[in-house]
Protein backbone atom coordinates (compact mmCIF):
# COMPACT_ATOMS: atom_id res chain seq x y z
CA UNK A 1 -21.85 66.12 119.88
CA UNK A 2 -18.90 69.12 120.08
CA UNK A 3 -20.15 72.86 120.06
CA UNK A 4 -18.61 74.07 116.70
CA UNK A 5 -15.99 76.95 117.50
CA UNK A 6 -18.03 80.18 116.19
CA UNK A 7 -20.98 79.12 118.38
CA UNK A 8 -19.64 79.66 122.15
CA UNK A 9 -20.47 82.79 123.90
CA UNK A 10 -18.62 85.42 126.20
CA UNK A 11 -19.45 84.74 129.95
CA UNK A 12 -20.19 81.05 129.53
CA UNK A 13 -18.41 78.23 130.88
CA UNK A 14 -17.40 74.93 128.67
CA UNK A 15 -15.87 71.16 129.14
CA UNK A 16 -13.78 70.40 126.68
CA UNK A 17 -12.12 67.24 126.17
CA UNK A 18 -9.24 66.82 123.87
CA UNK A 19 -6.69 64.42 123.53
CA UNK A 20 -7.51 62.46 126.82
CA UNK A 21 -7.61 66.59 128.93
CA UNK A 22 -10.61 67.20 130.45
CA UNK A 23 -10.60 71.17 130.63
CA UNK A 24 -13.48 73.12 132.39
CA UNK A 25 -12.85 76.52 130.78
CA UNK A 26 -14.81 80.20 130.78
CA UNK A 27 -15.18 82.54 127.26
CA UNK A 28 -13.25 85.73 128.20
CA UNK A 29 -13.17 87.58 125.31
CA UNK A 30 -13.71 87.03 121.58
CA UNK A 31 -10.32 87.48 119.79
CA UNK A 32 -11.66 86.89 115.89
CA UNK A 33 -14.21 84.61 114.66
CA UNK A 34 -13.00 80.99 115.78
CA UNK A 35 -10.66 82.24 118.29
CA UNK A 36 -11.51 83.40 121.95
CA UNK A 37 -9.57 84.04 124.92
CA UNK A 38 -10.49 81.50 127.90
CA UNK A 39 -9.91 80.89 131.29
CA UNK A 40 -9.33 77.19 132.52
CA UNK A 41 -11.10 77.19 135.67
CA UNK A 42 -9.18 74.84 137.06
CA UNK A 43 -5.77 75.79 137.09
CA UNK A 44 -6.85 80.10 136.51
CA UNK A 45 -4.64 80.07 134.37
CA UNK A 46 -5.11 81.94 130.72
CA UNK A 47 -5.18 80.58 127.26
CA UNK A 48 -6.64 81.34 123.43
CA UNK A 49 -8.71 77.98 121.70
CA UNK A 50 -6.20 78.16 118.97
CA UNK A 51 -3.44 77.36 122.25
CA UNK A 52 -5.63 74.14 123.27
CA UNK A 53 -5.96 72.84 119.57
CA UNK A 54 -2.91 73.93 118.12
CA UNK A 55 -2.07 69.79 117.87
CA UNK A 56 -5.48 68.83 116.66
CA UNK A 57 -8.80 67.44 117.48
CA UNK A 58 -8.09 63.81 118.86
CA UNK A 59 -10.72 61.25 118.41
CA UNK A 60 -12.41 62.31 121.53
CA UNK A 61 -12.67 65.67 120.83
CA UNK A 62 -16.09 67.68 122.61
CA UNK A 63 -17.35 70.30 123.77
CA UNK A 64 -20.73 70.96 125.89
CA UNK A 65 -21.61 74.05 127.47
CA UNK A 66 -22.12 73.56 131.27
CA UNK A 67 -24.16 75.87 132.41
């Protein structure tokens, strides 16, 4: 079952999956209350959650916290 949005936490690192992307993705800073500014561990590269979602939650939408 998916974290909701307002729950995740500054410093902590997530797996999201969304649309068939598997992202593995740190909480940088908190921009308002559903939006944050992340960093995909991955690729180092920056984004905001709005960025990742902006073309919906696909049917296997989640998001666990991994550590």
């Amino acid at each position: 079952m998916a974290i909701a949005l307002d729950n995740l936490r500054v410093g902590r690192v997530y797996k999201m999956v969304n649309l068939g992307e598997v992202r593995k993705l740190e909480i940088i800073d908190r921009l308002s209350d559903q939006n944050f500014k992340v960093k995909d561990l991955d690729t180092l590269e920056y984004y905001t959650i709005f960025e990742l979602l902006q073309w919906g939650k696909g049917k296997d939408y989640d998001l666990d916290e991994l550590r």
